[in-house]
N, C-alpha and C. Protein backbone atom coordinates (compact mmCIF):
# COMPACT_ATOMS: atom_id res chain seq x y z
N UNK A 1 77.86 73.17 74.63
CA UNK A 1 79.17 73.72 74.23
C UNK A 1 79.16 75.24 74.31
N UNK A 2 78.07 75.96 73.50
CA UNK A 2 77.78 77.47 73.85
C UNK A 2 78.06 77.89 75.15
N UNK A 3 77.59 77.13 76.17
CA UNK A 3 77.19 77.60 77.75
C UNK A 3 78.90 77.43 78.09
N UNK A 4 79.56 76.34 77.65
CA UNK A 4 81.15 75.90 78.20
C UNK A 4 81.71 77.71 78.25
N UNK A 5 81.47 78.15 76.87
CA UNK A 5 82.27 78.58 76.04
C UNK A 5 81.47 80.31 76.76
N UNK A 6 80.77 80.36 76.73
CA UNK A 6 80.15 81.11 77.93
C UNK A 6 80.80 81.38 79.41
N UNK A 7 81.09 80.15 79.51
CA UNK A 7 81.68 80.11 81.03
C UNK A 7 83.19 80.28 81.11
N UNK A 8 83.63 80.23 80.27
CA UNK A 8 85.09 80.49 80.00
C UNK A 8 85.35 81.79 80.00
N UNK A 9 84.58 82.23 78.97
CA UNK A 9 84.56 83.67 78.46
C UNK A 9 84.89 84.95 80.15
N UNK A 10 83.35 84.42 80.40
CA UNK A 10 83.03 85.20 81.73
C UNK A 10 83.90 84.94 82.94
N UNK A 11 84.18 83.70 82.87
CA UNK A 11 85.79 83.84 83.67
C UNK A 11 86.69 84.29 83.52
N UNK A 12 87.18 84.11 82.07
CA UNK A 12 88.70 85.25 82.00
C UNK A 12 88.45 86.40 82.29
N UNK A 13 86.66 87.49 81.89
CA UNK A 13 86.56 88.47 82.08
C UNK A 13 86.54 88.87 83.01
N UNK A 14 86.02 88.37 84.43
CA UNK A 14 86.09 88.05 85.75
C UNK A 14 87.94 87.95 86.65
N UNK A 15 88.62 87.15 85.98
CA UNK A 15 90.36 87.10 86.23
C UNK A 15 90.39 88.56 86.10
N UNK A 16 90.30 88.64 84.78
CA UNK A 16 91.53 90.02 84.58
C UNK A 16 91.09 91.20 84.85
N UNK A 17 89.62 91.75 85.22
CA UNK A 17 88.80 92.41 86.15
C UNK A 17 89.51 92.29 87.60
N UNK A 18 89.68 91.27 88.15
CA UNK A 18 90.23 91.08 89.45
C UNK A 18 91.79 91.69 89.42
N UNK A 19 92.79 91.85 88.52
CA UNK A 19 94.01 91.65 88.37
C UNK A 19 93.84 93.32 87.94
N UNK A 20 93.12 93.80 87.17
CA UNK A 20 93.33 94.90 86.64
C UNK A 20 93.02 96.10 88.13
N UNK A 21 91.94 95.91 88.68
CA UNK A 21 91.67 96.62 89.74
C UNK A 21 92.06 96.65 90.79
N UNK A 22 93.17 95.29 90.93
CA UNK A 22 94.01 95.20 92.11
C UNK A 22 95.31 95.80 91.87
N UNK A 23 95.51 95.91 90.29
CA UNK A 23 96.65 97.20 90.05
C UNK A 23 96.65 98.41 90.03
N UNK A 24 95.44 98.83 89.09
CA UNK A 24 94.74 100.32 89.25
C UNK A 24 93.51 100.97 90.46
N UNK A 25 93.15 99.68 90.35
CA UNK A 25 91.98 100.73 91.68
C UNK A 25 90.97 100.92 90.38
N UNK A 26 89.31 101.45 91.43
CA UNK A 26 88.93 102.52 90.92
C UNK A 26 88.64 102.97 89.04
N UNK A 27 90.29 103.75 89.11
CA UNK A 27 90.21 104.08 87.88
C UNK A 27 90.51 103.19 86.86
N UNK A 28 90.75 102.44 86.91
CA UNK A 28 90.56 101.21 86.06
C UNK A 28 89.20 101.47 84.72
N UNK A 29 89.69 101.42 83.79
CA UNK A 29 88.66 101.43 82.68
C UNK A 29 87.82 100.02 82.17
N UNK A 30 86.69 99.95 81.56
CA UNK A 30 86.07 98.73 80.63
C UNK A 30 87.19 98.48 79.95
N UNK A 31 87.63 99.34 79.33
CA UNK A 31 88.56 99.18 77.94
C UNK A 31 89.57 98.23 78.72
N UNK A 32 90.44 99.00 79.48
CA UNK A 32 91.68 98.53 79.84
C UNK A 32 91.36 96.89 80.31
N UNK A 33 89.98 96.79 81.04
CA UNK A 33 89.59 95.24 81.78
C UNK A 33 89.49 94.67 80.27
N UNK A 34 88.58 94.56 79.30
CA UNK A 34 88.58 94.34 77.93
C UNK A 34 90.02 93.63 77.36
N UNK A 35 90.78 94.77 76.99
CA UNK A 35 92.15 94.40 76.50
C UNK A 35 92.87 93.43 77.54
N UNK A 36 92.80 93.54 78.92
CA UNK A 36 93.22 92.21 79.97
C UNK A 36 92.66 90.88 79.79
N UNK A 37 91.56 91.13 79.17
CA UNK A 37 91.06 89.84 79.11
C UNK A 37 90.96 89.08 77.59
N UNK A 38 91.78 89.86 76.41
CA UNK A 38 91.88 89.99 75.54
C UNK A 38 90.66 89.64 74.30
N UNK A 39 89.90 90.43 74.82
CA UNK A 39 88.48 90.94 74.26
C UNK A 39 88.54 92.21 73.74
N UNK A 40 86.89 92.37 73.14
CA UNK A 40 86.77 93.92 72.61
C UNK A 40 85.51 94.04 73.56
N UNK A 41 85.82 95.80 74.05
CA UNK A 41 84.75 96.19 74.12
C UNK A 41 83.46 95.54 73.95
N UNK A 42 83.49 95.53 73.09
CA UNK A 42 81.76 94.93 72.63
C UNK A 42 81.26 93.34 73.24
N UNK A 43 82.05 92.95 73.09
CA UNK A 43 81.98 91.12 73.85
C UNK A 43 81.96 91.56 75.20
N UNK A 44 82.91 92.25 76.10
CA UNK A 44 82.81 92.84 77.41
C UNK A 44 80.94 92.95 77.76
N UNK A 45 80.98 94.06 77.11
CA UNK A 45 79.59 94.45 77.41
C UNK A 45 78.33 93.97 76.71
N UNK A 46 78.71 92.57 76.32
CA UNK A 46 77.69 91.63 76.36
C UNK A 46 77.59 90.59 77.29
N UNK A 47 78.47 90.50 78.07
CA UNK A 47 78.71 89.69 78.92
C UNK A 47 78.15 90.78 80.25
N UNK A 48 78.89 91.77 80.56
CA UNK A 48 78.61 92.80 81.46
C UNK A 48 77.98 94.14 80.87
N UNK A 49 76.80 94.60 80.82
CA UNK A 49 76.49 95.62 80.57
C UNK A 49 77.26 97.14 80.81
N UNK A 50 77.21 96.87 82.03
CA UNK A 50 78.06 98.13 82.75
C UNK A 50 79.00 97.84 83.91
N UNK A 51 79.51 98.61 84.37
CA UNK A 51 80.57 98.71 85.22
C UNK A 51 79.71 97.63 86.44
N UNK A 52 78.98 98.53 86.95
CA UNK A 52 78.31 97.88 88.10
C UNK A 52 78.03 96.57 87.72
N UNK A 53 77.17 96.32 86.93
CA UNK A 53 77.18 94.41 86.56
C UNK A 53 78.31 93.68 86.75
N UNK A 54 79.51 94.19 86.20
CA UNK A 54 80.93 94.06 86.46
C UNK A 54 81.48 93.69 87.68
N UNK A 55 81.14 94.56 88.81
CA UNK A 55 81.35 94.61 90.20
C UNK A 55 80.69 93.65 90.47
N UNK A 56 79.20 93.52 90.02
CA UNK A 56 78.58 92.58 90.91
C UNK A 56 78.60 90.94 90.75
N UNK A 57 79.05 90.80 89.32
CA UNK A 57 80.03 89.58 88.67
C UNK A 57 80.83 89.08 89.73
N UNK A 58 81.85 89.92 89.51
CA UNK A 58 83.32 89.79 90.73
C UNK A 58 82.88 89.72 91.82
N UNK A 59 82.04 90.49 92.70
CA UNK A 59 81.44 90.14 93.88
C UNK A 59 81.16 88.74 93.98
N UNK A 60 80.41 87.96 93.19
CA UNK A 60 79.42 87.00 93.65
C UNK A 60 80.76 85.90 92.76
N UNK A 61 81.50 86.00 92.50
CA UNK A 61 82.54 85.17 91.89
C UNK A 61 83.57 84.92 93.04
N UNK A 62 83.68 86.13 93.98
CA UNK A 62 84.58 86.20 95.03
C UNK A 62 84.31 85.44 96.07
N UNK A 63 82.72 85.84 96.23
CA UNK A 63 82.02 85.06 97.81
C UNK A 63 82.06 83.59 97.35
N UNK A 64 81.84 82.89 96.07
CA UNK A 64 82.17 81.29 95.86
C UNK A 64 83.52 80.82 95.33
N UNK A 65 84.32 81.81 95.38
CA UNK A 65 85.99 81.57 95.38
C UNK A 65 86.09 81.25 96.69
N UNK A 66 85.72 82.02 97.91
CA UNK A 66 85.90 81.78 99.16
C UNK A 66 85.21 80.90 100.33
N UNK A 67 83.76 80.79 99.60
CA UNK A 67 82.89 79.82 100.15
C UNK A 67 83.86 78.32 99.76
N UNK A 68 83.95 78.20 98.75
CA UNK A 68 84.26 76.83 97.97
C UNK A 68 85.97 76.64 98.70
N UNK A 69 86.61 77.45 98.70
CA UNK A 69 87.93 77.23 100.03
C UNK A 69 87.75 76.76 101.39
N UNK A 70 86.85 77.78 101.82
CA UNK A 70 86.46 77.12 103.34
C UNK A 70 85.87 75.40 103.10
N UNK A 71 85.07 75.35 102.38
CA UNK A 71 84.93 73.95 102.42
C UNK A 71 85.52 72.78 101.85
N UNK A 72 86.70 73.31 100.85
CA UNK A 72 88.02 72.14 100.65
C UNK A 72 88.72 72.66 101.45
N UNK A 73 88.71 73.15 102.70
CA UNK A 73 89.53 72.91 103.44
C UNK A 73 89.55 71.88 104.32
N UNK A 74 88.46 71.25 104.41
CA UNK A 74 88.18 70.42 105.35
C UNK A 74 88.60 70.12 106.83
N UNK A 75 88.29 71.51 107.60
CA UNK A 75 88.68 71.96 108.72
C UNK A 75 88.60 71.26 109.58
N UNK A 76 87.50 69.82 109.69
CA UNK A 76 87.18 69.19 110.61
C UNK A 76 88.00 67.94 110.70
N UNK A 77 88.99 67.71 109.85
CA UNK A 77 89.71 66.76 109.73
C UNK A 77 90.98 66.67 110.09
N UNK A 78 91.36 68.35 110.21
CA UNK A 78 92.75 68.63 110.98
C UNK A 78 92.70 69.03 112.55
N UNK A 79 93.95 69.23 113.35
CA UNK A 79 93.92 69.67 114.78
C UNK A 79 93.66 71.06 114.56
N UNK A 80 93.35 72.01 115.37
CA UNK A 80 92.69 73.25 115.56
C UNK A 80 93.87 73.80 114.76
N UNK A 81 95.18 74.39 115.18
CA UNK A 81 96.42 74.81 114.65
C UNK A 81 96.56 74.78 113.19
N UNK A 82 96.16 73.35 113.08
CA UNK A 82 96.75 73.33 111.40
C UNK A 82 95.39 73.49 110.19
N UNK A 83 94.28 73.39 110.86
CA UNK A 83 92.89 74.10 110.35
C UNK A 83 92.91 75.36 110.08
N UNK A 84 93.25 75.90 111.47
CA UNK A 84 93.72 77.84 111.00
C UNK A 84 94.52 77.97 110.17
N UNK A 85 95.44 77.52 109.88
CA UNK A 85 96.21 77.73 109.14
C UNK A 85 95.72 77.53 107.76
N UNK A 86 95.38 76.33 107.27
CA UNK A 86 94.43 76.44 105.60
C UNK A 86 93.94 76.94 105.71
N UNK A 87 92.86 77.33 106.48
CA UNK A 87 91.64 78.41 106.25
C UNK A 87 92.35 79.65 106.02
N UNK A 88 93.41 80.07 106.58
CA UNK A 88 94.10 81.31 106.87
C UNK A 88 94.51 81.13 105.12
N UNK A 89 95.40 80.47 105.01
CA UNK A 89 95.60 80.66 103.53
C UNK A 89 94.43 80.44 102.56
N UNK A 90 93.52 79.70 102.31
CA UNK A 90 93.07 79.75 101.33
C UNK A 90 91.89 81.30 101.10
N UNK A 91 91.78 81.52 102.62
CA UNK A 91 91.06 83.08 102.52
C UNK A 91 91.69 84.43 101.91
N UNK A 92 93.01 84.20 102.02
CA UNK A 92 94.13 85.08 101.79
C UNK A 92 94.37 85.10 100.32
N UNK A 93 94.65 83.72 99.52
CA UNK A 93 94.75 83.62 98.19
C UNK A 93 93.26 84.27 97.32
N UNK A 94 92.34 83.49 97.99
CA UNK A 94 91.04 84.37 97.22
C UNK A 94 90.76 85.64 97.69
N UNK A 95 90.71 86.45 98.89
CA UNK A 95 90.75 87.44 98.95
C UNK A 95 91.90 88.55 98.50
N UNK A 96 92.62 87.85 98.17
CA UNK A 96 94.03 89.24 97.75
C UNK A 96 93.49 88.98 96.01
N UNK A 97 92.89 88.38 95.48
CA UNK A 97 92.76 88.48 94.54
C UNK A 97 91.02 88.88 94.30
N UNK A 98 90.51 89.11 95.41
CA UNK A 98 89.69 90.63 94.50
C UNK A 98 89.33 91.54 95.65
N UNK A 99 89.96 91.74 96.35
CA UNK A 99 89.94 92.76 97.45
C UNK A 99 89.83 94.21 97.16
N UNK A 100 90.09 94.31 95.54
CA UNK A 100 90.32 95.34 95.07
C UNK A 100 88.62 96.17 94.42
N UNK A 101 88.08 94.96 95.15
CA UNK A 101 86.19 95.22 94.83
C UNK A 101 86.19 96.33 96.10
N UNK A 102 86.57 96.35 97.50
CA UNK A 102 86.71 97.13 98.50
C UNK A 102 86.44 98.23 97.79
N UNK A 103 87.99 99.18 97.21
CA UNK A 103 87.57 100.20 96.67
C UNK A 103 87.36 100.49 95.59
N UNK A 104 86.87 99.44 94.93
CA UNK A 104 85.87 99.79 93.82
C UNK A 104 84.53 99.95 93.56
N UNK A 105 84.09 100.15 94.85
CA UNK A 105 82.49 100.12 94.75
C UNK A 105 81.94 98.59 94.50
N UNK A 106 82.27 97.78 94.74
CA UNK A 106 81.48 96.22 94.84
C UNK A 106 81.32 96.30 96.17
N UNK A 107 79.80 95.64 96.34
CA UNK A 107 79.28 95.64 97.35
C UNK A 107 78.86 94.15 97.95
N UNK A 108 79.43 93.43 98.97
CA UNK A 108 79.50 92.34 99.48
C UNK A 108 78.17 92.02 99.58
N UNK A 109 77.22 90.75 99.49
CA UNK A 109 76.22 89.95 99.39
C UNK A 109 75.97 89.66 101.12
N UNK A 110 75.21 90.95 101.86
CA UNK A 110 74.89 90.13 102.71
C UNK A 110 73.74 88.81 102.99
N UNK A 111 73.45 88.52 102.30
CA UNK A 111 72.37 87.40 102.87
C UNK A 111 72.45 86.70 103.65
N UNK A 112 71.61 86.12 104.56
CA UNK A 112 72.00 85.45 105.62
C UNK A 112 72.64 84.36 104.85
N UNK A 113 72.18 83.42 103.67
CA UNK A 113 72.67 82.23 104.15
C UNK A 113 74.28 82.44 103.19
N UNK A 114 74.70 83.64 102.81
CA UNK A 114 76.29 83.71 102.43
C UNK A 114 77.06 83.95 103.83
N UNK A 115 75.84 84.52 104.60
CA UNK A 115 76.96 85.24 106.17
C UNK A 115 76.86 83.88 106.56
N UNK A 116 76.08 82.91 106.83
CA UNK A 116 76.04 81.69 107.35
C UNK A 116 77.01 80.99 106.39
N UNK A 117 77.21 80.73 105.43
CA UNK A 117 78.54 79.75 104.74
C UNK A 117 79.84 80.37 105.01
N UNK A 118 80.41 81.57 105.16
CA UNK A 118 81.25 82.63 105.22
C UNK A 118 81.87 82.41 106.81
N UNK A 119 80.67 82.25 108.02
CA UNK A 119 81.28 82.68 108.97
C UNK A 119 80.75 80.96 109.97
N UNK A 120 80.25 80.12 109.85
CA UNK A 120 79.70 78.86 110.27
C UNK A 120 80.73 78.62 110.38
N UNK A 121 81.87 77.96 109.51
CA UNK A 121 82.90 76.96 109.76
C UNK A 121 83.71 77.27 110.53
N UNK A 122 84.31 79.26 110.50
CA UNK A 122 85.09 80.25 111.22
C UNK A 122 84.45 79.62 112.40
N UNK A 123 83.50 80.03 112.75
CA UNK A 123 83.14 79.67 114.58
C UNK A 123 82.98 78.71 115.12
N UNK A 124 82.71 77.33 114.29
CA UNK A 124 82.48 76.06 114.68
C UNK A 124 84.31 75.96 115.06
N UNK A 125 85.39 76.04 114.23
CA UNK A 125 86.44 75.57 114.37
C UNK A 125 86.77 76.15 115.46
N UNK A 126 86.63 77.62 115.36
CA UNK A 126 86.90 78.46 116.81
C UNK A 126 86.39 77.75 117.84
N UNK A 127 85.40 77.52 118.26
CA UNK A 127 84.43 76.86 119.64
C UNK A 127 85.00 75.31 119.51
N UNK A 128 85.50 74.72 118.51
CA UNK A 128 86.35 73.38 118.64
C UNK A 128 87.73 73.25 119.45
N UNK A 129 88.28 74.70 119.18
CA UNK A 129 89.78 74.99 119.61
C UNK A 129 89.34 75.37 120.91
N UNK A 130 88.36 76.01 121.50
CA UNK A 130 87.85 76.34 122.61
C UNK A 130 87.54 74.91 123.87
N UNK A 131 86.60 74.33 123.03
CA UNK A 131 85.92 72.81 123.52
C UNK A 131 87.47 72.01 123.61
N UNK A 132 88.83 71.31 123.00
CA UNK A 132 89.74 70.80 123.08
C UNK A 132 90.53 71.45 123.91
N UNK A 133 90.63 72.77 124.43
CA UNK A 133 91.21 73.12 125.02
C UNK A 133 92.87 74.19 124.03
N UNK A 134 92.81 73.91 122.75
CA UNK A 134 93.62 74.59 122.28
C UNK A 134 93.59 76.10 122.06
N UNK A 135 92.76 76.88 122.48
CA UNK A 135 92.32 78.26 122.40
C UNK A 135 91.85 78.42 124.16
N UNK A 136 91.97 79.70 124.24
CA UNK A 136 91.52 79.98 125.40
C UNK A 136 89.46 80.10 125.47
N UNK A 137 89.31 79.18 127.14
CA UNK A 137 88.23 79.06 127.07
C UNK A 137 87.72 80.44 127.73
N UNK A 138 88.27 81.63 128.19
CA UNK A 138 87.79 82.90 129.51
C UNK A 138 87.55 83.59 128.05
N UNK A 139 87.77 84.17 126.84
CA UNK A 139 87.65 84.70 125.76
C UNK A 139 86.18 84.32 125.17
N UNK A 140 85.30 85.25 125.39
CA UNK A 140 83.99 84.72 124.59
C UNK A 140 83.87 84.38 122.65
N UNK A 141 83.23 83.03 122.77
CA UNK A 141 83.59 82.75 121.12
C UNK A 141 83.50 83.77 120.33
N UNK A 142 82.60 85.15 120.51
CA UNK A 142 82.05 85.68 119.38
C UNK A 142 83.71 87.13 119.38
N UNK A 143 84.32 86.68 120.53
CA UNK A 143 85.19 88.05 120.75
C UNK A 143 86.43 87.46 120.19
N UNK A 144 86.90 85.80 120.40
CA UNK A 144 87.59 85.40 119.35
C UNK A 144 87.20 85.49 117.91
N UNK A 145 85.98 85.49 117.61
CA UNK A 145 86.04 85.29 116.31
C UNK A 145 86.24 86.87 115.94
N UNK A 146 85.99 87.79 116.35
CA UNK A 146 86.21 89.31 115.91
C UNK A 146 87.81 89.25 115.55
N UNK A 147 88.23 88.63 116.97
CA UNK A 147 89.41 88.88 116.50
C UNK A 147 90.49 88.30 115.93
N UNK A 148 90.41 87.03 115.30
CA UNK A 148 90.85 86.12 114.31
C UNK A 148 90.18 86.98 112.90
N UNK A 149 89.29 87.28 112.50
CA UNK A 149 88.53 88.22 111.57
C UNK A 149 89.41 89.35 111.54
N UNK A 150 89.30 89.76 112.53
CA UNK A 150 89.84 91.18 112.05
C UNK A 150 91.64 91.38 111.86
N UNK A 151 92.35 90.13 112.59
CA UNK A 151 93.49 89.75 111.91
C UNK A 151 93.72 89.36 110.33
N UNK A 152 92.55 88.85 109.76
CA UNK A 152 92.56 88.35 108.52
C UNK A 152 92.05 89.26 107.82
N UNK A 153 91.05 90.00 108.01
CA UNK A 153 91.16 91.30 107.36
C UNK A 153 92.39 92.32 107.18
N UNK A 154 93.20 92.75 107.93
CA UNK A 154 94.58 92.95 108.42
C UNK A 154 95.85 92.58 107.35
N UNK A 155 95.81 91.28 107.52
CA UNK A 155 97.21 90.42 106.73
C UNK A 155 96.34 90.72 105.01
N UNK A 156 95.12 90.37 105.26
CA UNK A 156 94.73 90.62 103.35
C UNK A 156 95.49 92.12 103.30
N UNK A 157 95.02 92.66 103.58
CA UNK A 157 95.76 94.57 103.00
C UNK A 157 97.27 94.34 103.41
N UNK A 158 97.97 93.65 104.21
CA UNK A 158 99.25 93.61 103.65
C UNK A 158 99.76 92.77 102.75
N UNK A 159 98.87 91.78 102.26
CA UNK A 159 99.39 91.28 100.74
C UNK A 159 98.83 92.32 100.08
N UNK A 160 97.89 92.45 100.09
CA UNK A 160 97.24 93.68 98.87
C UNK A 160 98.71 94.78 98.44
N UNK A 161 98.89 95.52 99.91
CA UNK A 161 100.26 96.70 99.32
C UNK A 161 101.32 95.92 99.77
N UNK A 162 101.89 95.10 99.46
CA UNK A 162 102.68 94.23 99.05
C UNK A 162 103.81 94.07 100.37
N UNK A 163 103.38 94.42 101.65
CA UNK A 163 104.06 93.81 102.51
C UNK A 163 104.58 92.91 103.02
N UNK A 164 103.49 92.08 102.72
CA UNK A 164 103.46 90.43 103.10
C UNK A 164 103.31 89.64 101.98
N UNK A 165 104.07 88.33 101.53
CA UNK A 165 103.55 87.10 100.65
C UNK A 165 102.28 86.51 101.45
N UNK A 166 101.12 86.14 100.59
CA UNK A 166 99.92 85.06 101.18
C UNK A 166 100.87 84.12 102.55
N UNK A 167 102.00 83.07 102.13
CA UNK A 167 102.37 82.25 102.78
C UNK A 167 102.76 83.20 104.45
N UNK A 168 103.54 83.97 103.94
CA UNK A 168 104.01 85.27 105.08
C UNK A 168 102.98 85.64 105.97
N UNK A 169 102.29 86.01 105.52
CA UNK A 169 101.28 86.63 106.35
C UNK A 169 100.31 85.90 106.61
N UNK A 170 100.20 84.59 106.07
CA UNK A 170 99.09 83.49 106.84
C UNK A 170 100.54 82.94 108.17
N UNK A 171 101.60 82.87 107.96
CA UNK A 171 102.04 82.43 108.91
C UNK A 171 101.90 83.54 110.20
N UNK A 172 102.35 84.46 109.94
CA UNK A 172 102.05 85.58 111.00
C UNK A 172 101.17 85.59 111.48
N UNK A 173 99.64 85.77 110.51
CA UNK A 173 98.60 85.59 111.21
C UNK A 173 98.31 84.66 112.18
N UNK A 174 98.51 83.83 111.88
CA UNK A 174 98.34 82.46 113.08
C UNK A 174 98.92 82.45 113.94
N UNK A 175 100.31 82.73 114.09
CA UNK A 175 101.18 83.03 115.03
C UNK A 175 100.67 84.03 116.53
N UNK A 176 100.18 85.23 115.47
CA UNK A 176 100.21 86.34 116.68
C UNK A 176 98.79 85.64 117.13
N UNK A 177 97.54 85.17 116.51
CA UNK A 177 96.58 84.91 117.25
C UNK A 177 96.28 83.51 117.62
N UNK A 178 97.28 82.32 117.51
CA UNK A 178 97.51 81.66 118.42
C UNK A 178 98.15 81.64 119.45
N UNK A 179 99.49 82.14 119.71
CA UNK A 179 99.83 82.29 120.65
C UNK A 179 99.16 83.51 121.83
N UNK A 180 98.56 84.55 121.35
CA UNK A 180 97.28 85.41 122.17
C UNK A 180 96.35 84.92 122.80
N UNK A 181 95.75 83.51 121.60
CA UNK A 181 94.40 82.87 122.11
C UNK A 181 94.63 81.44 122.83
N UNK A 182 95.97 80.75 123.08
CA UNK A 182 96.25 79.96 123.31
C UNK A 182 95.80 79.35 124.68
N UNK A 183 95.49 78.41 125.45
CA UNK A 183 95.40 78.17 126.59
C UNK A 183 96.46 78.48 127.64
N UNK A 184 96.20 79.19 128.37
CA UNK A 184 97.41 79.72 129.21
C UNK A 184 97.12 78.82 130.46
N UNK A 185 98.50 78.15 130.55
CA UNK A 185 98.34 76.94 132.29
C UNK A 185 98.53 78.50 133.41
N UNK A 186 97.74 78.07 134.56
CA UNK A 186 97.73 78.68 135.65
C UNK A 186 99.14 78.91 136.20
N UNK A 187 99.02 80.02 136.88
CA UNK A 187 100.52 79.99 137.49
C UNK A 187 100.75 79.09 138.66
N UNK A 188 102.03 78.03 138.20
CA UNK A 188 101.83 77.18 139.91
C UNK A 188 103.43 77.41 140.41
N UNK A 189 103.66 78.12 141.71
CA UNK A 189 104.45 77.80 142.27
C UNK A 189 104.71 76.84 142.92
N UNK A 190 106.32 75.99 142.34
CA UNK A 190 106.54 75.58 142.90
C UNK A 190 107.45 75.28 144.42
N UNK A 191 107.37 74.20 144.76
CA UNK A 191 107.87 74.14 146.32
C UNK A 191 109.57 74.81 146.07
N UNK A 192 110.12 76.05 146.56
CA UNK A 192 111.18 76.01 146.98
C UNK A 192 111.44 76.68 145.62
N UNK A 193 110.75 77.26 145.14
CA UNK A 193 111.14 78.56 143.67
C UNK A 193 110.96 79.71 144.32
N UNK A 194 112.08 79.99 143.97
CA UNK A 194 112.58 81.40 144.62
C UNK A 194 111.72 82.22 144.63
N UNK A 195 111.71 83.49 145.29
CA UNK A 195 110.19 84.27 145.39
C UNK A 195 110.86 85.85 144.63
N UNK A 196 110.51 86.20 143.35
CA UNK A 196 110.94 87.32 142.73
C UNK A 196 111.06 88.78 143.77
N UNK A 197 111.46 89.77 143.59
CA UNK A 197 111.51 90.98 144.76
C UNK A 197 112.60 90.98 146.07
């Protein structure tokens, strides 16, 4: 029951850490995360010592907010199109909600086997849409995946400054880089189509 009650705790402190720094940034105080999570001080920093413990909380809370999406998404069960698309959203919902670690000094977990849960399913689905023919096959996998990535990096900072809704900008996203990465049919003229010029 202690440990439940533990885990609760450190989650709300974890929420409203995420919520507070995605409003303020930066300057965001203990106190102010504290009172968000409607704690004192002192419980805060028994749970988190310092700021940085803090960050690195939210960090490692973020990478299994997002690990644990990619894999209820169950990418392998939909057509390429509508796979991007959950993945697109559920990366978007957990990343707009702590993206705000960026400029706060949280520092992303490279380890291989987080870069391997993080980016495995991204390229398997990619090289699936490739292998079916729904993505273009002349595009090398690793140059699609940059650039499906770096679209989704992209649409997160326009939910972040409030350009885009998650739904908005996962639709966009998919849009501009399916129809980019799409299989393009060869040009065939046909018999007796007029000749442009």
């Amino acid at each position: 029951m202690a440990g439940t009650l533990r885990d609760r705790t450190e989650a709300a402190i974890l929420d409203a850490a995420a919520e507070v720094l995605a409003a303020r940034g930066p300057t965001a105080s203990m106190t102010e995360i504290a009172a968000a999570a409607g704690l004192g001080r002192a419980t805060l920093y028994r749970y988190f010592p310092t700021r940085e413990a803090l960050l690195d909380g939210l960090t490692e809370a973020a990478i299994a907010d997002i690990i644990a999406r990619i894999a209820d998404a169950e990418l392998d069960a939909l057509p390429v199109p509508a796979a991007l698309a959950r993945l697109t959203r559920g990366i978007l919902t957990a990343g707009s909600k702590y993206a705000a670690l960026a400029q706060s000094g949280g520092k992303p977990d490279k380890s291989a086997e987080v870069e391997r849960q993080l980016t495995e399913p991204v390229r398997g689905l990619l090289a699936r849409g490739v292998a079916d023919g729904t993505l273009r096959g002349d595009l090398p996998a690793d140059l699609l995946f940059e650039l499906f990535t770096g679209l989704l990096e992209k649409a997160l900072y326009a939910v972040l400054r409030g350009q885009a809704g998650i739904e908005q900008a996962s639709a966009a996203l998919n849009s501009v880089f399916l129809d980019g990465a799409r299989t393009r049919p060869d040009p065939v003229r046909t018999a007796g189509s007029p000749r442009s010029g």
